[in-house]
C-alpha atoms as a PDB file:
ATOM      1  CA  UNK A   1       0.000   0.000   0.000  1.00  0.00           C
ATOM      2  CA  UNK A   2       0.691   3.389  -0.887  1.00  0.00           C
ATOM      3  CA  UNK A   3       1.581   6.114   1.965  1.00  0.00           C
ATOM      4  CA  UNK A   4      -0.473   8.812   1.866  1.00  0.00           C
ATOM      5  CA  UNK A   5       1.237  12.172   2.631  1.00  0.00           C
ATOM      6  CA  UNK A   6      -0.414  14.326   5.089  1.00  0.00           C
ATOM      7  CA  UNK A   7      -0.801  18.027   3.794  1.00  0.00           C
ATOM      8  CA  UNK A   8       1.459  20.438   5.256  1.00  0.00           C
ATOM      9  CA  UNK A   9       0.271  23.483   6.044  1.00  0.00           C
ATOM     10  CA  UNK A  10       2.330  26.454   4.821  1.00  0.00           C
ATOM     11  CA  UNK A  11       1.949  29.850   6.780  1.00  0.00           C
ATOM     12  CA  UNK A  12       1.960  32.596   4.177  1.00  0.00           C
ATOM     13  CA  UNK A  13       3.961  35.657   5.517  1.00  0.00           C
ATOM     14  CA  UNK A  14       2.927  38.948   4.908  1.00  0.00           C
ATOM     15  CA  UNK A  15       5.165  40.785   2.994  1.00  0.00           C
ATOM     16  CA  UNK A  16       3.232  44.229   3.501  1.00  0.00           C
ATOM     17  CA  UNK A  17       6.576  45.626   5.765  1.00  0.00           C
ATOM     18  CA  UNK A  18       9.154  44.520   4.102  1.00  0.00           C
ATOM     19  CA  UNK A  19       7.367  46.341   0.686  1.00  0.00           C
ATOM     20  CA  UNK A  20       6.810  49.494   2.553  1.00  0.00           C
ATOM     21  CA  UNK A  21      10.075  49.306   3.650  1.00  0.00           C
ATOM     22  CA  UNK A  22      11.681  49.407   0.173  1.00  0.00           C
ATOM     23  CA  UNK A  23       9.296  51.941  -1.152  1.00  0.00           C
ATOM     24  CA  UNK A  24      10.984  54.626   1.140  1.00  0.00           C
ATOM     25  CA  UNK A  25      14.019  53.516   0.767  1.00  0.00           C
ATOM     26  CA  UNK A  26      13.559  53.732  -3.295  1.00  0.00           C
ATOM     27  CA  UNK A  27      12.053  57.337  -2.402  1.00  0.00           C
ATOM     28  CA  UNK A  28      14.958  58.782  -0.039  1.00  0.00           C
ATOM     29  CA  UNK A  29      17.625  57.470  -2.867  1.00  0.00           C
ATOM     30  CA  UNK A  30      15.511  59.101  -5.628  1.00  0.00           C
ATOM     31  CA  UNK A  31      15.034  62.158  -3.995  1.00  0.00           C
ATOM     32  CA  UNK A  32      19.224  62.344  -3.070  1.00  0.00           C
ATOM     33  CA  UNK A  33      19.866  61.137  -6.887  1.00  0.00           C
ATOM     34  CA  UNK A  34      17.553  64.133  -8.006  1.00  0.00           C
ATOM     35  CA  UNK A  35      19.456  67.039  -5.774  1.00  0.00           C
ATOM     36  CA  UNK A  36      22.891  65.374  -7.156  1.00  0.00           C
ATOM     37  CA  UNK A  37      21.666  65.620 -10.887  1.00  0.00           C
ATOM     38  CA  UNK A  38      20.268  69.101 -10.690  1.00  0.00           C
ATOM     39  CA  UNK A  39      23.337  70.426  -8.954  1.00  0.00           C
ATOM     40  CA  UNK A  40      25.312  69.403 -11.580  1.00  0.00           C
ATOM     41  CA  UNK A  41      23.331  70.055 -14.499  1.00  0.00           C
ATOM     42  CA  UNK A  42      23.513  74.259 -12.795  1.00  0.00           C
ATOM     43  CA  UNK A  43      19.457  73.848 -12.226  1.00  0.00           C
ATOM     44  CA  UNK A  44      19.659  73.114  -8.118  1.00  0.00           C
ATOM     45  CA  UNK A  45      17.085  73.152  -6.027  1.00  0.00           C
ATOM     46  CA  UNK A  46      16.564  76.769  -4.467  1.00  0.00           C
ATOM     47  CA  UNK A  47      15.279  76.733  -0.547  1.00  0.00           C
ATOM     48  CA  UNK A  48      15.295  80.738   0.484  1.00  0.00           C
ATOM     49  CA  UNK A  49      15.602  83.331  -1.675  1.00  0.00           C
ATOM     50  CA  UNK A  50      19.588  83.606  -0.190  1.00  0.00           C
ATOM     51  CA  UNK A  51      20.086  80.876  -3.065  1.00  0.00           C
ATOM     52  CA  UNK A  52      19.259  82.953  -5.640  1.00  0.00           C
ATOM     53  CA  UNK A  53      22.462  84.263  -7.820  1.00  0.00           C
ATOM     54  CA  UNK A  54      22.646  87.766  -8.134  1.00  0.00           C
ATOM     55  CA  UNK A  55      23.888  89.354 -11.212  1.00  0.00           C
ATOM     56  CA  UNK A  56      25.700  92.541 -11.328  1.00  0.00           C
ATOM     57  CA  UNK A  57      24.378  95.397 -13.813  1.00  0.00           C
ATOM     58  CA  UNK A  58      27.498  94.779 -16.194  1.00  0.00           C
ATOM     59  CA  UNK A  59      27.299  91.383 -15.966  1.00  0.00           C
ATOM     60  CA  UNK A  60      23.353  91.262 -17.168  1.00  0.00           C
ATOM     61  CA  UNK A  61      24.399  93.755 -19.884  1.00  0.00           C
ATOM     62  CA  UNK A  62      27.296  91.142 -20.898  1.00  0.00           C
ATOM     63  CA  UNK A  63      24.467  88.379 -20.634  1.00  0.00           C
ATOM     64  CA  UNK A  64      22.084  90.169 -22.891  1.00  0.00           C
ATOM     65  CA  UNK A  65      24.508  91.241 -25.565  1.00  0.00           C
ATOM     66  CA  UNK A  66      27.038  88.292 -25.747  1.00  0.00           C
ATOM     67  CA  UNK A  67      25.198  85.135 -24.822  1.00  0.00           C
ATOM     68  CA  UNK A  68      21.446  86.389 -25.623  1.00  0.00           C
ATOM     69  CA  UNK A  69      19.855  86.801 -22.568  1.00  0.00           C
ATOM     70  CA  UNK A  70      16.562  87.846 -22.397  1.00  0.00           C
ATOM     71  CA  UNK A  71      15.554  90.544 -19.166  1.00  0.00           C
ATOM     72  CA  UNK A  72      11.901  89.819 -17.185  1.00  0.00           C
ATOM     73  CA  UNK A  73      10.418  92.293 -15.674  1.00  0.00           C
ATOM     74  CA  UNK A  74       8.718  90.215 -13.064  1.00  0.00           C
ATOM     75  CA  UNK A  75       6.991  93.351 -11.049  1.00  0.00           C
ATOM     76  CA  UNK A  76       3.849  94.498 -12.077  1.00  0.00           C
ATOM     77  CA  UNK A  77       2.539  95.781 -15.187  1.00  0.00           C
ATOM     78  CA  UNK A  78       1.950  99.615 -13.685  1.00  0.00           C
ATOM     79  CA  UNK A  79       5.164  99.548 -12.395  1.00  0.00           C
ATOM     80  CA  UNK A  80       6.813  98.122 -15.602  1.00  0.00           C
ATOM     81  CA  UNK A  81       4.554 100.817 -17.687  1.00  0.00           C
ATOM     82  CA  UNK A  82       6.218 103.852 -15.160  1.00  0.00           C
ATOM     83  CA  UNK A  83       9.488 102.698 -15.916  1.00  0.00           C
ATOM     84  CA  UNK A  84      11.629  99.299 -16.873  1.00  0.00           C
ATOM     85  CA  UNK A  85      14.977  98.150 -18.461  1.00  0.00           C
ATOM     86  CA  UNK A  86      15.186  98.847 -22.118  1.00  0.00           C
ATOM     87  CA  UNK A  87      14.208  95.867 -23.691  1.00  0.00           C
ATOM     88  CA  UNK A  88      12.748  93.837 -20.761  1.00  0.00           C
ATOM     89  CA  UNK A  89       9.500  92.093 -21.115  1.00  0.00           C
ATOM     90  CA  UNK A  90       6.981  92.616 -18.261  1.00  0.00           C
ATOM     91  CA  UNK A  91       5.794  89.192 -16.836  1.00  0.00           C
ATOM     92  CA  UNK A  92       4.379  89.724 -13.787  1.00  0.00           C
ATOM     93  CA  UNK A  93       5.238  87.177 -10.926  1.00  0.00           C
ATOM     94  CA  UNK A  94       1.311  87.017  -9.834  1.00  0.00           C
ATOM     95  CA  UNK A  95       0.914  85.853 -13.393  1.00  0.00           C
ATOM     96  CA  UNK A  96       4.210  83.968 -14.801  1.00  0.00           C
ATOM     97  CA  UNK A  97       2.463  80.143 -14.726  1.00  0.00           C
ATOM     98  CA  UNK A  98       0.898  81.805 -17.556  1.00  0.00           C
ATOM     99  CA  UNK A  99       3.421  82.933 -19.666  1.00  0.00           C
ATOM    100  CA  UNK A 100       5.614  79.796 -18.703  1.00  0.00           C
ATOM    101  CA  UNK A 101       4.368  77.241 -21.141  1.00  0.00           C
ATOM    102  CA  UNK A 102       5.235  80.509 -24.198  1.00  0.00           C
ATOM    103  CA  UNK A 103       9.281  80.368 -22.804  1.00  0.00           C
ATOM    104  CA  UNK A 104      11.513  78.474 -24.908  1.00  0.00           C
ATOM    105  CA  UNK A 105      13.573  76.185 -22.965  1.00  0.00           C
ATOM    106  CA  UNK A 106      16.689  76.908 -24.350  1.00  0.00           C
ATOM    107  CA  UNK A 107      16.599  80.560 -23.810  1.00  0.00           C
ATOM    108  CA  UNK A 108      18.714  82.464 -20.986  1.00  0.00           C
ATOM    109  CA  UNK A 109      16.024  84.159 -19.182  1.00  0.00           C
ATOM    110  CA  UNK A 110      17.290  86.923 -16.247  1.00  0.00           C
ATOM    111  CA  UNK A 111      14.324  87.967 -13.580  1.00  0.00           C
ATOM    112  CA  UNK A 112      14.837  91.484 -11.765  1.00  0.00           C
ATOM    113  CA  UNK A 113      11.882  92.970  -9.716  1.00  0.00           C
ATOM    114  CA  UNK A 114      13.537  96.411  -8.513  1.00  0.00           C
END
């Protein structure tokens, strides 16, 4: 006669933590791989308005006439009409998602607001 095998019963384990686990850990390196690119690609992530570069007067002048710049006038449009850098275009900040999409990407683009 044959042996019959008894059925083992086989606990499943939940695998929920361990998941959860990885999915931060796949977030935290993502998020430190993003900062690393940006920073070197010149495009990092700004966190006050200290991060901001400041450009000199001669040096937006150089910008504009050597490289192609192009000056926004980010204040708004009553102020821009009293007075405003030759040349500048007014895009006011309380409006710029606007005007965002109409920027080409591989234009050098140089803010000012006073």
């Amino acid at each position: 006669m044959a042996r019959r095998k008894l059925p083992i019963k086989v606990k499943k384990q939940n695998l929920t933590p361990i998941w959860i686990i990885l999915a931060v850990v796949a977030v935290v390196v993502g998020v430190f791989v993003n900062q690393g690119i940006r920073e070197l690609s010149g495009n990092p992530i700004l966190q006050s308005q200290d991060d901001v570069p400041r450009m000199s007067v001669a040096e937006v002048q150089q910008a504009m006439q050597n490289e192609g710049a192009i000056l926004l006038d980010v204040r708004t449009a009553e102020q821009y009409t009293a007075s405003h850098v030759q040349g500048a275009l007014s895009v006011p900040v309380a409006n710029i998602d606007s005007y965002l999409d109409g920027l080409d990407k591989s234009t050098w683009y140089i803010t000012y607001c006073t």
